[in-house]
Protein backbone atom coordinates (compact mmCIF):
# COMPACT_ATOMS: atom_id res chain seq x y z
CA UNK A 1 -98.94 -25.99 -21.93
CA UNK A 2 -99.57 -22.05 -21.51
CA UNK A 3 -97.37 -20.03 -23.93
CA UNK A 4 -96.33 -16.86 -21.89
CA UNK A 5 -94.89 -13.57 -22.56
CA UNK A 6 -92.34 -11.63 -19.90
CA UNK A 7 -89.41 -8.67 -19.59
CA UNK A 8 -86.05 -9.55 -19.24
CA UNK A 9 -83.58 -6.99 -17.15
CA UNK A 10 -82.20 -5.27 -20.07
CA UNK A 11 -85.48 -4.05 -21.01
CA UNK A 12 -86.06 -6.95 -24.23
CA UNK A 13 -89.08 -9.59 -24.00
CA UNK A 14 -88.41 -13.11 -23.70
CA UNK A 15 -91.26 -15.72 -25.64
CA UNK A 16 -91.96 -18.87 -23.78
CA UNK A 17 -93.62 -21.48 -25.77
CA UNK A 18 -93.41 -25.10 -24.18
CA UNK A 19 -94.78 -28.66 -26.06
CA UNK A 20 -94.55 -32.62 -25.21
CA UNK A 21 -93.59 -34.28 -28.31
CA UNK A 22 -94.48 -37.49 -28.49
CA UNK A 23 -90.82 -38.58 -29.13
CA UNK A 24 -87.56 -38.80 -27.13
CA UNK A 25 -85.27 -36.23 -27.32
CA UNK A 26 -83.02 -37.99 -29.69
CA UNK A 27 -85.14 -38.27 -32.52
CA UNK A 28 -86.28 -34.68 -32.05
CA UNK A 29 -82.81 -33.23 -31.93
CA UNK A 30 -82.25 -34.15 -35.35
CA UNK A 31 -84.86 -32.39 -37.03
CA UNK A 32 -84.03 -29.30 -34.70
CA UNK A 33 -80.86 -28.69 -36.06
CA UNK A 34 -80.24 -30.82 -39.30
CA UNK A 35 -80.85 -28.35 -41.95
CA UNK A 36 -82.42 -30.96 -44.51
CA UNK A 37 -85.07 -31.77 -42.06
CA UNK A 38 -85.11 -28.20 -40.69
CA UNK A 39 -86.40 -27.29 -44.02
CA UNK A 40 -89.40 -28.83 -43.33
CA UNK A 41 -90.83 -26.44 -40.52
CA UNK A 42 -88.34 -23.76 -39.79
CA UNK A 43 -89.24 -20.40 -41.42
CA UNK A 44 -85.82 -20.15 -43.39
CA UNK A 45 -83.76 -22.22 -44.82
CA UNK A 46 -81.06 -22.80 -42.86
CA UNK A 47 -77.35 -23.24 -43.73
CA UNK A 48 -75.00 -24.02 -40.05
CA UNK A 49 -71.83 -24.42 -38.90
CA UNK A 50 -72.83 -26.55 -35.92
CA UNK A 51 -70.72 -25.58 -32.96
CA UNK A 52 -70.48 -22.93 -30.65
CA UNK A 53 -69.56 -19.77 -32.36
CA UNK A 54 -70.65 -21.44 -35.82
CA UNK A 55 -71.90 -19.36 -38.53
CA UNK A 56 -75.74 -19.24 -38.86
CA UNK A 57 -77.66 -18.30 -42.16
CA UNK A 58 -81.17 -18.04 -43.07
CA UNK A 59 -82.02 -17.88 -46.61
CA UNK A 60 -85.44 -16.98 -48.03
CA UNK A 61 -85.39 -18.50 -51.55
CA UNK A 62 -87.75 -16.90 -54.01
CA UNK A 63 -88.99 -14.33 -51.35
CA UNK A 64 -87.99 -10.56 -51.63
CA UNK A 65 -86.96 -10.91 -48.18
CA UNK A 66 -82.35 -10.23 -47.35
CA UNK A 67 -80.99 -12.75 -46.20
CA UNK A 68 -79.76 -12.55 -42.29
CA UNK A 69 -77.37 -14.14 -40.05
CA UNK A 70 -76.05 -15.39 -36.65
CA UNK A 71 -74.15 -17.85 -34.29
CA UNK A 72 -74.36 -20.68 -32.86
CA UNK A 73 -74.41 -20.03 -28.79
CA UNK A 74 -74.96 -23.21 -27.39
CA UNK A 75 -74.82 -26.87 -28.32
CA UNK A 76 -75.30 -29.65 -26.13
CA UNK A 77 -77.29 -32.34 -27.99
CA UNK A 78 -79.48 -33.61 -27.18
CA UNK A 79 -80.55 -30.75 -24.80
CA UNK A 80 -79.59 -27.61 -25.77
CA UNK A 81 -79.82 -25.65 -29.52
CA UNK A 82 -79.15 -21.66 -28.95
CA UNK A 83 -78.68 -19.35 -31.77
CA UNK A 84 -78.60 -15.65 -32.73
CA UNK A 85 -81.10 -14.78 -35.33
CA UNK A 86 -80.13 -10.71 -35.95
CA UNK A 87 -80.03 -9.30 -32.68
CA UNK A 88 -82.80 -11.74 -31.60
CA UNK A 89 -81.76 -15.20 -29.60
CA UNK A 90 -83.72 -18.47 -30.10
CA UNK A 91 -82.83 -21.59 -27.61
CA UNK A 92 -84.14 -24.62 -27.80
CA UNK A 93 -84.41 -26.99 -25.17
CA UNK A 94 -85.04 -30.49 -24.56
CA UNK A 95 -86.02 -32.55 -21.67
CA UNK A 96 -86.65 -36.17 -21.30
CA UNK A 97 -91.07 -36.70 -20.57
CA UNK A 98 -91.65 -40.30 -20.23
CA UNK A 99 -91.30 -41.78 -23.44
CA UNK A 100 -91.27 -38.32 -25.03
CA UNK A 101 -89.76 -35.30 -24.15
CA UNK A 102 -90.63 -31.77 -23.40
CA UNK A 103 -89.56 -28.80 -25.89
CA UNK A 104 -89.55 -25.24 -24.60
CA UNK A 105 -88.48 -22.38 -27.05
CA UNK A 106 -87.55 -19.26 -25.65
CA UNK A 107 -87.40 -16.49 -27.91
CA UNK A 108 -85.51 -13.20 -26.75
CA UNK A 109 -86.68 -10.10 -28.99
CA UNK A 110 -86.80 -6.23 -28.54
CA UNK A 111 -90.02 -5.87 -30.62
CA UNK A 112 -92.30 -6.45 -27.53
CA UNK A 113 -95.56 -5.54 -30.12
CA UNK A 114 -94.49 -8.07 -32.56
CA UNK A 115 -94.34 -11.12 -29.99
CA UNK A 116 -97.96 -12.32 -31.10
CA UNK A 117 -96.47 -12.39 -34.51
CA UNK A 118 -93.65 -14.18 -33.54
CA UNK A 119 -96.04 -16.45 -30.78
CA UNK A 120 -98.55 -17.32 -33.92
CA UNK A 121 -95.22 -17.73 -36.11
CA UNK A 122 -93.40 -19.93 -33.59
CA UNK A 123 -96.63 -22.32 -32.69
CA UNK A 124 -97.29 -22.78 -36.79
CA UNK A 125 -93.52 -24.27 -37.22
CA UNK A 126 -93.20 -26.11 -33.81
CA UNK A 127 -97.07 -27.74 -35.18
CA UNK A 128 -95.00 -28.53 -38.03
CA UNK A 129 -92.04 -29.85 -36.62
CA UNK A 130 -94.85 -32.27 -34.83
CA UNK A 131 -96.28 -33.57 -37.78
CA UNK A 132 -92.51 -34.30 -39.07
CA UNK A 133 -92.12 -36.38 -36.62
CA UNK A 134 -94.97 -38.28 -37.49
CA UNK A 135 -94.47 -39.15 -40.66
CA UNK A 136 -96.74 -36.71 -42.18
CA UNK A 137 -96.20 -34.17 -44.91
CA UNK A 138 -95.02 -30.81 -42.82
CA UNK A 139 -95.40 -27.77 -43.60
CA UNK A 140 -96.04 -24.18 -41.95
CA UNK A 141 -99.92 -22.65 -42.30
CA UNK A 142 -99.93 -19.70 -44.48
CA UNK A 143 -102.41 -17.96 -42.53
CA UNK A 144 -102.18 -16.78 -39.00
CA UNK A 145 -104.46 -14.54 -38.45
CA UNK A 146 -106.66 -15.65 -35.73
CA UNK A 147 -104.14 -17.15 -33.63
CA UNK A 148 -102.19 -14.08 -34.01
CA UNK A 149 -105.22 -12.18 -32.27
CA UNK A 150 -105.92 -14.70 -29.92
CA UNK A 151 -101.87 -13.97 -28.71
CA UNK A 152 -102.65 -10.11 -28.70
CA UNK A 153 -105.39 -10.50 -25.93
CA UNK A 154 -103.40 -13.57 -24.45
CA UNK A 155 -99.95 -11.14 -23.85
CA UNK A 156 -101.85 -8.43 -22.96
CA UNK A 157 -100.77 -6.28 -26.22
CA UNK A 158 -104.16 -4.78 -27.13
CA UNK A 159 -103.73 -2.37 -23.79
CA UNK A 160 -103.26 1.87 -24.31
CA UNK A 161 -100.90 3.53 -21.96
CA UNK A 162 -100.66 6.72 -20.89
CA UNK A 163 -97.92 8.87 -20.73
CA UNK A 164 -97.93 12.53 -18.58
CA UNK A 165 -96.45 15.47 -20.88
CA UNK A 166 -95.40 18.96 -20.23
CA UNK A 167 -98.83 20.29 -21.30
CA UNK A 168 -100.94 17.39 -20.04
CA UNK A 169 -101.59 13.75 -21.27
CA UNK A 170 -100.66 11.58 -24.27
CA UNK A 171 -102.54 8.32 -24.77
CA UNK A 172 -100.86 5.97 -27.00
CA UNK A 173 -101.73 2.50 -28.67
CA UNK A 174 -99.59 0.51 -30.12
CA UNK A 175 -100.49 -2.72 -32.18
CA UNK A 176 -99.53 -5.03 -34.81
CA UNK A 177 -102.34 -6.07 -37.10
CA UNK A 178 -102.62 -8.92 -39.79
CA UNK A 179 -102.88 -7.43 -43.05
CA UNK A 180 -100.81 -4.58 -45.19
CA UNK A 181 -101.61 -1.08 -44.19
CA UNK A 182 -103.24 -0.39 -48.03
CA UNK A 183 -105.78 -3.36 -46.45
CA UNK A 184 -106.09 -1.43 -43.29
CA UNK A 185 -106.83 1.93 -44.77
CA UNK A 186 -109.51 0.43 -46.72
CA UNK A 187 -110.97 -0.60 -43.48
CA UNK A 188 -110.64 2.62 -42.50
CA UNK A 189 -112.02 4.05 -44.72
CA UNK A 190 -114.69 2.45 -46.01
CA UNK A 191 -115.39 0.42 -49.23
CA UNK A 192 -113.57 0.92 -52.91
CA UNK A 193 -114.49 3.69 -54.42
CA UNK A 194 -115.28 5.76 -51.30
CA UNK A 195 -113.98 9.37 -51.56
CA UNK A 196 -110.52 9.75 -49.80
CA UNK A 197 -110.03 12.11 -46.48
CA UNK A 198 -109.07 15.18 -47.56
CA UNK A 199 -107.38 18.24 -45.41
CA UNK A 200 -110.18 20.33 -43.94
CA UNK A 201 -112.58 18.16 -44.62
CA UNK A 202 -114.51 15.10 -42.32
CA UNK A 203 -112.81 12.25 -40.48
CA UNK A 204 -113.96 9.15 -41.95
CA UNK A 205 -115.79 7.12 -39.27
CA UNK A 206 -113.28 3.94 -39.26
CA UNK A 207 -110.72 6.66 -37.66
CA UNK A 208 -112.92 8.32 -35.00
CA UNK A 209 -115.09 7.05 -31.55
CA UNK A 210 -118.01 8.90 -29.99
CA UNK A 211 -115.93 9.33 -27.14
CA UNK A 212 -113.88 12.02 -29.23
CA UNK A 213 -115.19 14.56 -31.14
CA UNK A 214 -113.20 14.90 -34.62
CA UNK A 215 -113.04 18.35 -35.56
CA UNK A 216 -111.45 18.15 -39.47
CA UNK A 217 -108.45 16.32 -40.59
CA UNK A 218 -105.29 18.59 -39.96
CA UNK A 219 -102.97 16.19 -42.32
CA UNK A 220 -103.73 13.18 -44.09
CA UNK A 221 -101.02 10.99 -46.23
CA UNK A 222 -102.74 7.52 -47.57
CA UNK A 223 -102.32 4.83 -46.81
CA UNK A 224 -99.95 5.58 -43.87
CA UNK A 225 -101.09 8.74 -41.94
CA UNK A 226 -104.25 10.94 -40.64
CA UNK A 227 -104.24 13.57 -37.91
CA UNK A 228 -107.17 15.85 -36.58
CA UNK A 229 -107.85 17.61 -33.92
CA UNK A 230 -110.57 16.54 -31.33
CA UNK A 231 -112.93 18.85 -29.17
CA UNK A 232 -113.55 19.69 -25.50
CA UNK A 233 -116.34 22.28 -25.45
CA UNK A 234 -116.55 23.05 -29.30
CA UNK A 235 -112.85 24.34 -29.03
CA UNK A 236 -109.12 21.90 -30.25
CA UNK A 237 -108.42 20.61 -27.10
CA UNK A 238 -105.46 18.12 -28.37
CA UNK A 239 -104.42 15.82 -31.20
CA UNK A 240 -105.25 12.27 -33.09
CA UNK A 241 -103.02 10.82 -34.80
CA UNK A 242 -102.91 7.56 -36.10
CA UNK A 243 -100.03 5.82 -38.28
CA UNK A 244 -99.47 2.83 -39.84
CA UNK A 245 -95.65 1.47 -40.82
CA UNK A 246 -94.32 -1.51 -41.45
CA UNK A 247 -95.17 -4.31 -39.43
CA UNK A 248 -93.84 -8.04 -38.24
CA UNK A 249 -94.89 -10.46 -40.39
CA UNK A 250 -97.41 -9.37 -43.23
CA UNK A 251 -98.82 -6.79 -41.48
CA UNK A 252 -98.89 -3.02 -40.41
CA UNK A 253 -97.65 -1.51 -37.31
CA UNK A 254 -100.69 0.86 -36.22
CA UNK A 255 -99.93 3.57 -33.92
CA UNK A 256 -102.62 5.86 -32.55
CA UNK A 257 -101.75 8.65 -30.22
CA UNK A 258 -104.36 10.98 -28.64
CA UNK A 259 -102.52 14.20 -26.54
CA UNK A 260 -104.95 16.37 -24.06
CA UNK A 261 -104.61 18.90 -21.55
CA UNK A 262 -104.27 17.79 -18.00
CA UNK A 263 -107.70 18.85 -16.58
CA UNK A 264 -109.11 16.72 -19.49
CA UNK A 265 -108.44 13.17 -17.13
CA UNK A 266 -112.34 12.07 -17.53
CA UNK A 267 -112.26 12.60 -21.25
CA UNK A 268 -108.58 10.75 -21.49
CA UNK A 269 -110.20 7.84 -19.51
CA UNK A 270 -113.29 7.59 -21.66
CA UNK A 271 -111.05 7.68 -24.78
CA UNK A 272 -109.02 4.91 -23.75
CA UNK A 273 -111.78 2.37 -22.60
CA UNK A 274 -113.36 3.85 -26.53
CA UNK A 275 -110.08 3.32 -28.64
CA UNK A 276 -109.17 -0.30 -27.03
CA UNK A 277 -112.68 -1.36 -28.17
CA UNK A 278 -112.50 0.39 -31.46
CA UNK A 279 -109.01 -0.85 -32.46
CA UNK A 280 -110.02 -4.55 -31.33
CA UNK A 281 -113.26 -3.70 -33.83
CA UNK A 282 -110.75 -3.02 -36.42
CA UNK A 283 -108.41 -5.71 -36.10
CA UNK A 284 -111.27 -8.23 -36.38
CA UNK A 285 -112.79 -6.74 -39.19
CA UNK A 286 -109.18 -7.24 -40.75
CA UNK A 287 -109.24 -10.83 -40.40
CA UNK A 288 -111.94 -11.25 -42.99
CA UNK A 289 -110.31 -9.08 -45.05
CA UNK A 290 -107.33 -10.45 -47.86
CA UNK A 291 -104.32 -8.18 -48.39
């Protein structure tokens, strides 16, 4: 079944991932919300009151990771399992499939760039939660990457957009990637030992396209930040900036922003079409990368 990604009214995204499990819903509903069995696939372990309004708490043992909470908002076995996680909602649902039974999770998040991490995430534990059922020895894959990608392109998340300013353009991309930014910056950079960007001196290839001509770095602060200037005509015409923070999952958030004057629309288009392939570029040279 297609996994899908959509907007809600109050501006949050809503993850869709639907599965026939080769079980009825009985059987299922126990290792949904029966923290013992829970433990097997779920990402946390899990300690519930189990009614609505019950205390929800998910513990990371042995992980440098706080522990969070949430509540119970619906229960009606064997069809319904809701729960906050944060400020995040996860329902479960359950519906009879001849003699198995169809499971749709929707997920309800504000982090619309971090739903291929939570898509990759979510399709790990619910492969899991499969093999439980089986019989066989469960437990969640360690790494994601490629499925996470595959989501990015899938949802639509690899897209710039561009935003009209007070003195012209500002072209923005916005995507999670699969390893820490130190990782990424080596990318970036190029191999160990490589010298370092430096203020006033060249942009490193890994953070510049043909379509933009770097003029030298204005600001640089590894591994997280590099800006420089680009040129229209020989002359600063506008800014690049890109960023990394922290991400979902293992990864870094990159942001790259590109601002221009107004007359500069051909340029702005080239750039975009240039940075969507370039990031893509990146991100795939990331998966055969370890952090």
């Amino acid at each position: 079944m297609k996994d899908t990604l959509s907007s809600t009214e109050g501006g949050r995204s809503a993850l869709r991932l639907e599965r026939r499990i080769a079980h009825p819903p009985e059987e299922v509903w126990r290792a949904l919300t029966e923290p013992a069995l829970m433990a097997h696939w779920f990402p946390a372990e899990v300690r519930l009151d189990a009614q609505v309004g019950g205390r929800v708490d998910f513990v990371f043992p042995g992980h440098d990771v706080p522990d969070t909470h949430g509540a119970v908002t619906e229960l009606d076995p064997p069809r319904v399992f809701a729960f906050t996680w944060g400020e995040d909602l996860l329902r479960w649902e359950l519906r009879p499939e001849g003699d198995g039974c169809a499971l749709t999770l929707t997920h309800t998040f504000r982090d619309r760039f971090g739903a291929a991490s939570f898509a990759s995430g979510w399709h790990t534990c619910v492969s899991a939660l499969a093999t439980l059922l089986e019989g066989g020895k469960a437990g969640i894959a360690g790494d994601t990457a490629e499925l996470h990608e595959r989501y990015v392109e899938a949802f639509g998340l690899a897209e710039g957009v561009v935003e009209i300013t007070e003195d012209g353009w500002r072209l923005r991309f916005e995507r999670q990637l699969v390893r820490p930014a130190e990782t990424v910056w080596q990318a970036l950079t190029g191999p160990s030992g490589a010298e370092e960007p430096v203020e006033g001196g060249a942009v490193p290839i890994g953070f510049r396209t043909d379509a933009v001509p770097p003029g030298p770095v204005v600001d640089v602060a590894a591994p997280r930040e590099l800006t420089y200037d680009w040129l229209r005509g020989g002359r600063p015409a506008g800014r690049v900036r890109w960023r990394l923070t922290d991400g979902t999952g293992h990864g870094a958030r990159l942001t790259l922003t590109q601002t221009g004057p107004a007359e500069a629309t051909e340029e702005r288009d080239a750039a975009s079409a240039e940075w969507r392939k370039h990031i893509t570029l990146l991100a795939t040279k990331l998966l055969h990368m370890r952090g």
